[in-house]
PDB file of N, CA and C in Angstrom:
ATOM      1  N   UNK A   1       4.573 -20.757 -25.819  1.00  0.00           N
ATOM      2  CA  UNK A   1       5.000 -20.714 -24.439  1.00  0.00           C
ATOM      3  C   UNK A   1       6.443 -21.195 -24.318  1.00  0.00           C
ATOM      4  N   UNK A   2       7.186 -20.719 -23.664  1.00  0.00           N
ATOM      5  CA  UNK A   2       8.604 -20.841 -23.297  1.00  0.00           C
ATOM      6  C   UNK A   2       9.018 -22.056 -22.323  1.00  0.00           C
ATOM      7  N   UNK A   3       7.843 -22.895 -21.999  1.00  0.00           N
ATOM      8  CA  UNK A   3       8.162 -23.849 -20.868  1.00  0.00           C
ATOM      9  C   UNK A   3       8.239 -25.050 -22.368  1.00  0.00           C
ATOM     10  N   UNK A   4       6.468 -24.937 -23.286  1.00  0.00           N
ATOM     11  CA  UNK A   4       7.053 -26.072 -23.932  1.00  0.00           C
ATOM     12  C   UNK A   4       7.888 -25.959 -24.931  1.00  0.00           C
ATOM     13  N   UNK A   5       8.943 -24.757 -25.171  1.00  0.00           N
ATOM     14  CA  UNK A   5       9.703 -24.770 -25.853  1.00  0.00           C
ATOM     15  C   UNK A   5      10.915 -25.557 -25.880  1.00  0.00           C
ATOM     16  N   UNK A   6      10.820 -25.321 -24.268  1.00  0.00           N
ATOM     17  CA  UNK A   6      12.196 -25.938 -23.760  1.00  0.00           C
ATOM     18  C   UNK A   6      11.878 -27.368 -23.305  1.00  0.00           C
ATOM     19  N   UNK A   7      10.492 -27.602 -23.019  1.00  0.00           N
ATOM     20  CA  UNK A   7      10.538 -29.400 -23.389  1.00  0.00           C
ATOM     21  C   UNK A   7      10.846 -30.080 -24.728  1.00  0.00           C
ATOM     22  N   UNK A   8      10.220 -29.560 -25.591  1.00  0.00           N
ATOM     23  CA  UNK A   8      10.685 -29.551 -27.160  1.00  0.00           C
ATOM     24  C   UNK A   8      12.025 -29.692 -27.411  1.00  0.00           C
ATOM     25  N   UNK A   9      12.659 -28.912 -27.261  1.00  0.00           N
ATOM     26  CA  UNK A   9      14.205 -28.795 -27.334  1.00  0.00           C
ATOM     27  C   UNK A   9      14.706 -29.603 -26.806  1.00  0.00           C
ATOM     28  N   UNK A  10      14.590 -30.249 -25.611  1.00  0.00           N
ATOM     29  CA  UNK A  10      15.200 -30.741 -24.512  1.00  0.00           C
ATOM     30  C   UNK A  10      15.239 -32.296 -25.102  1.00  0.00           C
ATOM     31  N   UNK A  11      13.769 -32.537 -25.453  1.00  0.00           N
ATOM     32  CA  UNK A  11      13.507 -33.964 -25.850  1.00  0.00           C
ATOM     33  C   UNK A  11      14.085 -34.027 -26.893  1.00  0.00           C
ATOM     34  N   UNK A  12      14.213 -33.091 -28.282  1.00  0.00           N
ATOM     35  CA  UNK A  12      14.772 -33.745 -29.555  1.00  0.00           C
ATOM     36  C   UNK A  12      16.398 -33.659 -29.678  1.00  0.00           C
ATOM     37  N   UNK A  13      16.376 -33.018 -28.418  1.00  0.00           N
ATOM     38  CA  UNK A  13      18.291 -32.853 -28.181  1.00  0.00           C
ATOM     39  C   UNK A  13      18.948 -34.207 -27.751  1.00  0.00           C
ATOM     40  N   UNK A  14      18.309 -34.096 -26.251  1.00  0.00           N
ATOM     41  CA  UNK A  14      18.882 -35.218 -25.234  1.00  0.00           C
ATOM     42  C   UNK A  14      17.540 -36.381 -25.157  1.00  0.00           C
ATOM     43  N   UNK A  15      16.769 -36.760 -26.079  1.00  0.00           N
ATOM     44  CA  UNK A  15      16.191 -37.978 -25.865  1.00  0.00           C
ATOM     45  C   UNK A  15      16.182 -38.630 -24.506  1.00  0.00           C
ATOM     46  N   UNK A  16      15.794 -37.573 -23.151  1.00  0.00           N
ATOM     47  CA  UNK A  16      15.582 -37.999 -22.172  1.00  0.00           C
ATOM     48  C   UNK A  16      14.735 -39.246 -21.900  1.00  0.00           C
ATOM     49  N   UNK A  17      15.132 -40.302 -20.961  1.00  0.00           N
ATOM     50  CA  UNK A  17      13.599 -40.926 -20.407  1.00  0.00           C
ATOM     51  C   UNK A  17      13.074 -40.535 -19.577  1.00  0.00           C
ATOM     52  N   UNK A  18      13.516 -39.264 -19.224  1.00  0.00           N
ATOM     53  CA  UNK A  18      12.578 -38.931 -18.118  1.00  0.00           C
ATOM     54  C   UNK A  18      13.140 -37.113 -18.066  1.00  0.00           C
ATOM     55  N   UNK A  19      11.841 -36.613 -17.895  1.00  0.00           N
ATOM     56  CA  UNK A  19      12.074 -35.039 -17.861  1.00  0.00           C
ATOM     57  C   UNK A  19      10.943 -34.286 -17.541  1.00  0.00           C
ATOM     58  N   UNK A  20      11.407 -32.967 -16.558  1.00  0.00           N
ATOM     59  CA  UNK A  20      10.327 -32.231 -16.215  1.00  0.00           C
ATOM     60  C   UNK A  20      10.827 -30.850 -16.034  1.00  0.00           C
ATOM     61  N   UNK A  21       9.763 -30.109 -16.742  1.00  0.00           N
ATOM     62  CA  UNK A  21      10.455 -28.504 -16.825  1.00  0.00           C
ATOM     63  C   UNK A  21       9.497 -28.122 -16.052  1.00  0.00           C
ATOM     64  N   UNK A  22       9.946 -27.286 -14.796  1.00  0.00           N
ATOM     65  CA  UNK A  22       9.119 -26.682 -14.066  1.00  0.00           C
ATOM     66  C   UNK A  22       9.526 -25.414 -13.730  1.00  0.00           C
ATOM     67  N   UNK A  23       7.983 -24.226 -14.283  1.00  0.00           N
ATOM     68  CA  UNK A  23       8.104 -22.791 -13.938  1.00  0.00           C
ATOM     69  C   UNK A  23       7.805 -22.478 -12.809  1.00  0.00           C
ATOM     70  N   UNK A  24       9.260 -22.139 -12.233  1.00  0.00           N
ATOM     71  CA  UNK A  24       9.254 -21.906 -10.622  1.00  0.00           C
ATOM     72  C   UNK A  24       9.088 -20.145 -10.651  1.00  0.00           C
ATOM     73  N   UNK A  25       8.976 -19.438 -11.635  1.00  0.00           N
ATOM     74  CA  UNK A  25       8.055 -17.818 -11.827  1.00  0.00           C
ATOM     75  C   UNK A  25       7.675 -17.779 -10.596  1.00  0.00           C
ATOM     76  N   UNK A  26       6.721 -18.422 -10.315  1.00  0.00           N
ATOM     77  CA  UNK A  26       5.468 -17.845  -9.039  1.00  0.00           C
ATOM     78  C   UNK A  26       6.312 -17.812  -7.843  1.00  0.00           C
ATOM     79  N   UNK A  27       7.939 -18.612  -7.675  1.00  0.00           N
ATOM     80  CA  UNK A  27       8.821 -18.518  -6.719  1.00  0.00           C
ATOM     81  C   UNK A  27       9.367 -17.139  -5.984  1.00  0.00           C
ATOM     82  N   UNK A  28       9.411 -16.122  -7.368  1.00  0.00           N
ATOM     83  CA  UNK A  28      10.156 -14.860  -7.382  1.00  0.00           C
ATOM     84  C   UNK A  28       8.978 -13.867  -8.161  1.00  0.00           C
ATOM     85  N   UNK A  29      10.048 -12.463  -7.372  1.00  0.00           N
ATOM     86  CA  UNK A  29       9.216 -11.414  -7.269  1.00  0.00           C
ATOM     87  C   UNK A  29       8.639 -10.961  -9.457  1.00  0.00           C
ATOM     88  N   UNK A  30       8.155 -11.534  -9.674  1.00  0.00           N
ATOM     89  CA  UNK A  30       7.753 -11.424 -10.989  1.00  0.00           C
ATOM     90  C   UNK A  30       6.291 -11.107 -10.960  1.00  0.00           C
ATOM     91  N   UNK A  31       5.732 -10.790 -12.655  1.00  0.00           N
ATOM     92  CA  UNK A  31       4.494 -10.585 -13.080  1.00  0.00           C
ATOM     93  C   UNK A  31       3.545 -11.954 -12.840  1.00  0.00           C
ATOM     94  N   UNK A  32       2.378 -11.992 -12.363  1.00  0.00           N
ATOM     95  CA  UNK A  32       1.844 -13.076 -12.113  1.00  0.00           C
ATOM     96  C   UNK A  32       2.048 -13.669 -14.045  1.00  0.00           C
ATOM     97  N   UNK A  33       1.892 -14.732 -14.613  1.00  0.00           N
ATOM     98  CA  UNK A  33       1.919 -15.738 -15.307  1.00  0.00           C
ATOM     99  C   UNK A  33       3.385 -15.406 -16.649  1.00  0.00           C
ATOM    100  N   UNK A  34       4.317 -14.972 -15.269  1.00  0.00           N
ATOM    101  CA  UNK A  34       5.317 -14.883 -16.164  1.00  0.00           C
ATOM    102  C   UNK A  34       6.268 -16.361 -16.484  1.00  0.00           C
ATOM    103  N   UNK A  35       7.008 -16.614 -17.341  1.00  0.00           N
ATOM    104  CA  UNK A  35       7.995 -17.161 -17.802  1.00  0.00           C
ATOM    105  C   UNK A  35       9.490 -16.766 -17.773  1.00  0.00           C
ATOM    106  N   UNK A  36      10.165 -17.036 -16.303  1.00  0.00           N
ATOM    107  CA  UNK A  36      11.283 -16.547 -16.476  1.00  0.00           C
ATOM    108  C   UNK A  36      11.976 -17.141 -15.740  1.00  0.00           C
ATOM    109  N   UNK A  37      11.629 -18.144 -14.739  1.00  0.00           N
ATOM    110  CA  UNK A  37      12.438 -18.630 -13.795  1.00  0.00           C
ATOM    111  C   UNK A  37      12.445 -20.350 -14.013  1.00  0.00           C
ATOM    112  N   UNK A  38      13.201 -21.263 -14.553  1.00  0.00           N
ATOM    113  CA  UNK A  38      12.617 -22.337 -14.280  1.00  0.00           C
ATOM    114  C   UNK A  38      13.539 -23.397 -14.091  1.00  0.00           C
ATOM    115  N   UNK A  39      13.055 -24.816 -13.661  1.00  0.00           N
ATOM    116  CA  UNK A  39      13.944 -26.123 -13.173  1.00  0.00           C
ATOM    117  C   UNK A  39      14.138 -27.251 -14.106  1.00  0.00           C
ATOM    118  N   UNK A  40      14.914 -27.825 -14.796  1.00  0.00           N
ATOM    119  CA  UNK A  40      14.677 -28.970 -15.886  1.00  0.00           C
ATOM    120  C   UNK A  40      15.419 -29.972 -14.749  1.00  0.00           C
ATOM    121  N   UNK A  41      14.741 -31.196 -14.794  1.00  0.00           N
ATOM    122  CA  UNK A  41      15.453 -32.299 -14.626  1.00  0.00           C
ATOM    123  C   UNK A  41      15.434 -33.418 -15.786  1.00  0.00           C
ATOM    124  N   UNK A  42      16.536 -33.478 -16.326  1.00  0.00           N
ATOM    125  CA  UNK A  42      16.817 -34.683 -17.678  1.00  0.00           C
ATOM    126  C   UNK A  42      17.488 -35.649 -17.219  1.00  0.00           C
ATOM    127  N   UNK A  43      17.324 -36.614 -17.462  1.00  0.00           N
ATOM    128  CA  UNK A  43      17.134 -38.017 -17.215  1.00  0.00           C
ATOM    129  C   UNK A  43      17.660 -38.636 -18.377  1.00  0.00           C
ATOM    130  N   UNK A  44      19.004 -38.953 -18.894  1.00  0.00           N
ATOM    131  CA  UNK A  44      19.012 -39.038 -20.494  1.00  0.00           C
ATOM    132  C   UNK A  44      20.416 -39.999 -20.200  1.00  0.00           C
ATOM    133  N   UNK A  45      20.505 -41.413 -20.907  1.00  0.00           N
ATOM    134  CA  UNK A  45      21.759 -42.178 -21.745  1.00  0.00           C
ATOM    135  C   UNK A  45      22.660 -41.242 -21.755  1.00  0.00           C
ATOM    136  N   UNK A  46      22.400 -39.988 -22.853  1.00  0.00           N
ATOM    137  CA  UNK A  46      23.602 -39.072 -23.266  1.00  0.00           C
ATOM    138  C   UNK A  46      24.496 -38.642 -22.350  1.00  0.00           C
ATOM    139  N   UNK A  47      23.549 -38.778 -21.038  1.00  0.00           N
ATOM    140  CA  UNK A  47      25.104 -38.395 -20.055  1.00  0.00           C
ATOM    141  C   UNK A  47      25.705 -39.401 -19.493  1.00  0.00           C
ATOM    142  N   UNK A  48      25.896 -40.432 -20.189  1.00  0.00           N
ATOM    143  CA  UNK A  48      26.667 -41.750 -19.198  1.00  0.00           C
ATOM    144  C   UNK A  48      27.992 -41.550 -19.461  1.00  0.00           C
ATOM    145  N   UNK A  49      28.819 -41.366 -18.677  1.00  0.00           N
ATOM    146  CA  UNK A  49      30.106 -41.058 -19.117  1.00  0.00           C
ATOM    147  C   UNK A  49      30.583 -39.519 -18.912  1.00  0.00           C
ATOM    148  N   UNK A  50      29.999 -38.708 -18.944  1.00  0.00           N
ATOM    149  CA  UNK A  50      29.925 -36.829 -18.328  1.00  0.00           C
ATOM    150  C   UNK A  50      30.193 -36.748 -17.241  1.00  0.00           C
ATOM    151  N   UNK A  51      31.090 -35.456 -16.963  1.00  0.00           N
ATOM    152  CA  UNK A  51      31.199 -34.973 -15.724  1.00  0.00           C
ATOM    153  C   UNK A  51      29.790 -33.942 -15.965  1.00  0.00           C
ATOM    154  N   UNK A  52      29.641 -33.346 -14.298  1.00  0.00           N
ATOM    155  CA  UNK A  52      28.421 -32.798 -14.185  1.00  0.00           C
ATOM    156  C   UNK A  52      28.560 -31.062 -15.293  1.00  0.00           C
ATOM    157  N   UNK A  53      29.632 -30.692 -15.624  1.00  0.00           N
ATOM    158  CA  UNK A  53      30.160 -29.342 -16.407  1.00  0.00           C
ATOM    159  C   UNK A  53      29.376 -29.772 -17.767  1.00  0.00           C
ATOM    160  N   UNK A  54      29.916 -31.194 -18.293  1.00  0.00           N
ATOM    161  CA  UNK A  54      29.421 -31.700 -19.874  1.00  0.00           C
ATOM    162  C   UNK A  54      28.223 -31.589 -19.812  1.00  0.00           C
ATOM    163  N   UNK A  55      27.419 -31.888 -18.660  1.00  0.00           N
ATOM    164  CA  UNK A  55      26.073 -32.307 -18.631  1.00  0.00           C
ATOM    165  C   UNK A  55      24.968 -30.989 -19.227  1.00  0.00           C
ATOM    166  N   UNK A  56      26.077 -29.854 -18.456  1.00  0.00           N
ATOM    167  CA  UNK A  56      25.040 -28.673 -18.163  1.00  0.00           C
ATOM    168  C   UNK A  56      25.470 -27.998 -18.820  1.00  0.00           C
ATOM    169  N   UNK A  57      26.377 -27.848 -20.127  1.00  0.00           N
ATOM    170  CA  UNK A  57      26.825 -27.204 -21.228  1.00  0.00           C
ATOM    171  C   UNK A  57      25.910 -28.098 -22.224  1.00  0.00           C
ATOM    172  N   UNK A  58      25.790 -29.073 -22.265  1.00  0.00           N
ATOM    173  CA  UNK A  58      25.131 -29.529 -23.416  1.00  0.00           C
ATOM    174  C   UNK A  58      23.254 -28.745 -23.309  1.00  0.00           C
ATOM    175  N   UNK A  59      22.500 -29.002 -21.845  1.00  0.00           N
ATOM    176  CA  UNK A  59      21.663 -28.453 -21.726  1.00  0.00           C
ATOM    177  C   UNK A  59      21.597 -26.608 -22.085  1.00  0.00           C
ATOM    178  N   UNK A  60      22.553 -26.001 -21.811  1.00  0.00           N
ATOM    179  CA  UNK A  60      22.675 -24.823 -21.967  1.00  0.00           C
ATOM    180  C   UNK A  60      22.876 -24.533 -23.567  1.00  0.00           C
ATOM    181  N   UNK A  61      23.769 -25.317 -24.334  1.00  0.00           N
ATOM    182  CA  UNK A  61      23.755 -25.086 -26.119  1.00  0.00           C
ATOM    183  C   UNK A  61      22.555 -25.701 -26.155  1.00  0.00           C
ATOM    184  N   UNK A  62      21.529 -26.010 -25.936  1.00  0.00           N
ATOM    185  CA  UNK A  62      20.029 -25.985 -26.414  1.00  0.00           C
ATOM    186  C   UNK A  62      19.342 -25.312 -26.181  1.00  0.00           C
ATOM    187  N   UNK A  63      19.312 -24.841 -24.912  1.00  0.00           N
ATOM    188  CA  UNK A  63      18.386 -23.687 -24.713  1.00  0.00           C
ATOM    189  C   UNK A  63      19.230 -22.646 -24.756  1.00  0.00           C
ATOM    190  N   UNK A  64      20.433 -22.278 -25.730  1.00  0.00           N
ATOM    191  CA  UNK A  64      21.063 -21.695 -26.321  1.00  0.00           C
ATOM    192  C   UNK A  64      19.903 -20.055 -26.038  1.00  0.00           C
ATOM    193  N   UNK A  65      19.235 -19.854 -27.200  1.00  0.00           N
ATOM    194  CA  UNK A  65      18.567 -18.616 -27.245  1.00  0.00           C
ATOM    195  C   UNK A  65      17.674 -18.502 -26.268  1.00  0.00           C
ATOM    196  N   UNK A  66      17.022 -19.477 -25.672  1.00  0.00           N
ATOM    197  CA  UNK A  66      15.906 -18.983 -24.210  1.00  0.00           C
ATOM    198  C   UNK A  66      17.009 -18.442 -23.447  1.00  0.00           C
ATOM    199  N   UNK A  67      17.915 -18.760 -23.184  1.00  0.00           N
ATOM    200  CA  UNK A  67      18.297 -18.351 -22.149  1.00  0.00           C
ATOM    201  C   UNK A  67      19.164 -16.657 -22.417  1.00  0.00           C
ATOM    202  N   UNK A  68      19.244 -16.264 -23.672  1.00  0.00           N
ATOM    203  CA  UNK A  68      20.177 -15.233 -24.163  1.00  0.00           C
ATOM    204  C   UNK A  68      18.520 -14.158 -24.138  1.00  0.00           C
ATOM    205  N   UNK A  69      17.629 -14.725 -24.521  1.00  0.00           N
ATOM    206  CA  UNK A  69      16.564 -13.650 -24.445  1.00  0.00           C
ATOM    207  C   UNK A  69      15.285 -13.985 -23.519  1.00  0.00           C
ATOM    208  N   UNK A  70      15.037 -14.845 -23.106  1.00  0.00           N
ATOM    209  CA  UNK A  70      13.690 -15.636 -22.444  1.00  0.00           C
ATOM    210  C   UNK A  70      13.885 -15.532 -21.097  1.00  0.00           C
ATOM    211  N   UNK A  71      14.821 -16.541 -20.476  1.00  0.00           N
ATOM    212  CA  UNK A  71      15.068 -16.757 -18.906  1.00  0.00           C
ATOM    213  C   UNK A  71      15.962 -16.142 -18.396  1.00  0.00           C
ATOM    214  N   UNK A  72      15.721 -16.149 -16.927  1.00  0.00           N
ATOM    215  CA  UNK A  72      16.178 -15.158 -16.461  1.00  0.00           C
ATOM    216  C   UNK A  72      17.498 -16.047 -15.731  1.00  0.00           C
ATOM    217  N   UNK A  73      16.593 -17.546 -15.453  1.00  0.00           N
ATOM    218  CA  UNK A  73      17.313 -18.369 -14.306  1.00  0.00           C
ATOM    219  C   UNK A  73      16.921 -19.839 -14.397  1.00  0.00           C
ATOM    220  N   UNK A  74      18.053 -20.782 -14.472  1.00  0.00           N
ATOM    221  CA  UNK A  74      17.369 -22.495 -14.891  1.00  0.00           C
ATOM    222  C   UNK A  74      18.486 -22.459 -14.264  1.00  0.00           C
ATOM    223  N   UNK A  75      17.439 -23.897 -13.198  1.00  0.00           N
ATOM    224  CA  UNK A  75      18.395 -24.073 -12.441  1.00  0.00           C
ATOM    225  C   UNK A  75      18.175 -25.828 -12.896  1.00  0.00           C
ATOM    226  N   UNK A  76      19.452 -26.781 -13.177  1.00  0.00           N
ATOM    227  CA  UNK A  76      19.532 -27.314 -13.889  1.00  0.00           C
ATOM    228  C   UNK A  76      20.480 -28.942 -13.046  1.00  0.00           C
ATOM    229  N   UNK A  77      19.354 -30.013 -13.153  1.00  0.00           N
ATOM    230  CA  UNK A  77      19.854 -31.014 -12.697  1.00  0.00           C
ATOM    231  C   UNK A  77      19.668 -32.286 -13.544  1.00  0.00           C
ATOM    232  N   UNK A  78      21.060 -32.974 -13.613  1.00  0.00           N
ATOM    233  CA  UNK A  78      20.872 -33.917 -14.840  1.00  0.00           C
ATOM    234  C   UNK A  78      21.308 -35.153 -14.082  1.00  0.00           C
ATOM    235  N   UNK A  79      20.588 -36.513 -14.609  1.00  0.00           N
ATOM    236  CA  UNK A  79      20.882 -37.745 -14.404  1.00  0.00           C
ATOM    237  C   UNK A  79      21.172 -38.672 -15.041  1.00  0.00           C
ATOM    238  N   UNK A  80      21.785 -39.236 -15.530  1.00  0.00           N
ATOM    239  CA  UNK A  80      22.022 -41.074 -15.699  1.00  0.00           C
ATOM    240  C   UNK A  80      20.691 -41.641 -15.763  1.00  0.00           C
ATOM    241  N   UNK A  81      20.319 -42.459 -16.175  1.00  0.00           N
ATOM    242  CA  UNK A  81      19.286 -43.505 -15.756  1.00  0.00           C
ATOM    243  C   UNK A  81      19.650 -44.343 -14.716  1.00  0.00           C
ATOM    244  N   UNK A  82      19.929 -44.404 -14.354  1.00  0.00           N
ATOM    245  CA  UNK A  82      20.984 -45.436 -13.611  1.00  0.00           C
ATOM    246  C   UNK A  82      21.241 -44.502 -12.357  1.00  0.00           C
ATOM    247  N   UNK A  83      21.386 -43.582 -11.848  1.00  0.00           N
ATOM    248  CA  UNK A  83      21.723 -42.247 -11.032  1.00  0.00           C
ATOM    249  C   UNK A  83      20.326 -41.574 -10.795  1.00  0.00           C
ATOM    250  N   UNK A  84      19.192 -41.975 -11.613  1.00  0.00           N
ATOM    251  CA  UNK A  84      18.510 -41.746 -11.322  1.00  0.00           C
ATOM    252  C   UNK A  84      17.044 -42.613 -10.512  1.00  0.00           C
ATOM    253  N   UNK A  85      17.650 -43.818 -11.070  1.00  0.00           N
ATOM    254  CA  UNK A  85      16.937 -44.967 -10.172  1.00  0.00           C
ATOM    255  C   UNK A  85      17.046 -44.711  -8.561  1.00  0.00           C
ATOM    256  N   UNK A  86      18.245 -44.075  -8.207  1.00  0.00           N
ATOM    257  CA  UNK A  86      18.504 -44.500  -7.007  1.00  0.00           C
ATOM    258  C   UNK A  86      18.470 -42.908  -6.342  1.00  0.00           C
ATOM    259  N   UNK A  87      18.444 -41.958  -6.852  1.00  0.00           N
ATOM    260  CA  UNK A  87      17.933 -40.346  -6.757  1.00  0.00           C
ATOM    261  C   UNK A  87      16.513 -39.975  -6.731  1.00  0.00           C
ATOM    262  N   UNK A  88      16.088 -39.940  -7.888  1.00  0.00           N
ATOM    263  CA  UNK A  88      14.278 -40.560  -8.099  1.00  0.00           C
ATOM    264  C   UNK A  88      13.675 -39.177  -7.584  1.00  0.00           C
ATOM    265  N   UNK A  89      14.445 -38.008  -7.488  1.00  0.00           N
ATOM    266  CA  UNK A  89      13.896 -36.874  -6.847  1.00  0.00           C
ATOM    267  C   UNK A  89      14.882 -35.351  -6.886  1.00  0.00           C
ATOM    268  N   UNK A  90      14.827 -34.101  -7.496  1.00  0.00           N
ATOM    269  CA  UNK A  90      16.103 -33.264  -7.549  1.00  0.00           C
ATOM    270  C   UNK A  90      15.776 -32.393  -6.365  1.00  0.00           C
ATOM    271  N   UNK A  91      16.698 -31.961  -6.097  1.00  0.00           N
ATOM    272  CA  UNK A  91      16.860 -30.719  -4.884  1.00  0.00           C
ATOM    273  C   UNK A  91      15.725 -29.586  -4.993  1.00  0.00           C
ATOM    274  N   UNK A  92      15.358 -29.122  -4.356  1.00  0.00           N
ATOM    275  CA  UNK A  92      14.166 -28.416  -4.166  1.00  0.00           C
ATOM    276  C   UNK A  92      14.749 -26.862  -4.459  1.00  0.00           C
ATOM    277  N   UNK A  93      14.123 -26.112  -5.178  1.00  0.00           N
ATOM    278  CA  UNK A  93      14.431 -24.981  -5.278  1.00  0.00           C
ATOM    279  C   UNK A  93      14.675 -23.778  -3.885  1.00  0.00           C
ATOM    280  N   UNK A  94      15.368 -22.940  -3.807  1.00  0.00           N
ATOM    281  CA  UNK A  94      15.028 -22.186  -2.555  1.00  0.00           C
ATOM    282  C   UNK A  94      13.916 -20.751  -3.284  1.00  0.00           C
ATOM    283  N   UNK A  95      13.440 -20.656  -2.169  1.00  0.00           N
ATOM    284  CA  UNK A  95      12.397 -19.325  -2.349  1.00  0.00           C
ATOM    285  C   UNK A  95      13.740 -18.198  -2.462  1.00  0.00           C
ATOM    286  N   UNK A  96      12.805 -16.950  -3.433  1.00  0.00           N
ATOM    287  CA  UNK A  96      13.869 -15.779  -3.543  1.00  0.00           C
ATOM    288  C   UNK A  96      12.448 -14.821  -3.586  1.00  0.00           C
ATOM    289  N   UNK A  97      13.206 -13.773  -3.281  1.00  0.00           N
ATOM    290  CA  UNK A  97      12.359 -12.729  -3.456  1.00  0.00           C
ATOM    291  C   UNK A  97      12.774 -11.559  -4.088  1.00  0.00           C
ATOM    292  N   UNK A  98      14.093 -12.037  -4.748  1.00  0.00           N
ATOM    293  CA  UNK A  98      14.467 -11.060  -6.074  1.00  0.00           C
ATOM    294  C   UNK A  98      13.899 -10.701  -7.356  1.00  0.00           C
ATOM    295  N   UNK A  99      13.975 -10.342  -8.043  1.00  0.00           N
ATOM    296  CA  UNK A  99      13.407  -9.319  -9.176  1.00  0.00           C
ATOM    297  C   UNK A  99      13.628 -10.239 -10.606  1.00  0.00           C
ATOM    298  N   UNK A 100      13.500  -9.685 -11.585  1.00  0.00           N
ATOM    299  CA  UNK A 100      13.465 -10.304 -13.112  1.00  0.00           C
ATOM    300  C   UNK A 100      13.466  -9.112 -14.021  1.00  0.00           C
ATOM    301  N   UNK A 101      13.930  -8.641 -14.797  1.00  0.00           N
ATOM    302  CA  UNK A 101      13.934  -8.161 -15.906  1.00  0.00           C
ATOM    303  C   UNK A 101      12.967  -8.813 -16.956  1.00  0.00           C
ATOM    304  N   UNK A 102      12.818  -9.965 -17.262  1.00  0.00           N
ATOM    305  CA  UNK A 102      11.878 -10.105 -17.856  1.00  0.00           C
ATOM    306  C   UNK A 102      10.307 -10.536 -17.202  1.00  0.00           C
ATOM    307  N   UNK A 103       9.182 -10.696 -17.582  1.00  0.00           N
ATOM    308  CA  UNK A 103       7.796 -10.148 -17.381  1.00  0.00           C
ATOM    309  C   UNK A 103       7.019 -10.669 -17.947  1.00  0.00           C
TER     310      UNK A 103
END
């Protein structure tokens, strides 16, 4: 499965303390139990010191190949520990009712 791929990845990359990959698929016009749309929030040391660009290039060279053949769309919010004590919650996805190429 492509969700725990990218927890896998995510964790042995950025040693998050805190992380959640969520397939927001059922959001958009897709195949019911597809894999193509989804939300990471990482929670990781590694970004103390990053602007928000470093944050989401480092996430993106990991899910390097999901995203060149797998996903369609990650929408991608990163924290501090520290940024996240006081956040404790990421922005809510908006509903779409656009399409996917992948299925």
């Amino acid at each position: 499965m492509i969700q725990e791929r990218i927890e896998q990845k995510l964790q042995q990359s950025l040693s998050p303390v805190h992380l959640e990959v969520v397939n927001e698929s059922y959001m958009h016009n897709v195949p019911k139990g597809a894999e193509s749309h989804f939300k990471v929030i990482v929670v990781s040391h590694e970004f103390e010191g990053q602007r928000l660009i470093g944050r989401h290039r480092a996430v993106n060279t990991v899910l390097a190949d999901e995203l060149a053949n797998h996903i369609h769309a990650l929408a991608i919010h990163t924290y501090t520990p520290e940024e996240w004590q006081t956040q404790q919650a990421a922005p809510a996805s908006p509903a779409c009712l656009g399409g996917s190429k992948f299925g």
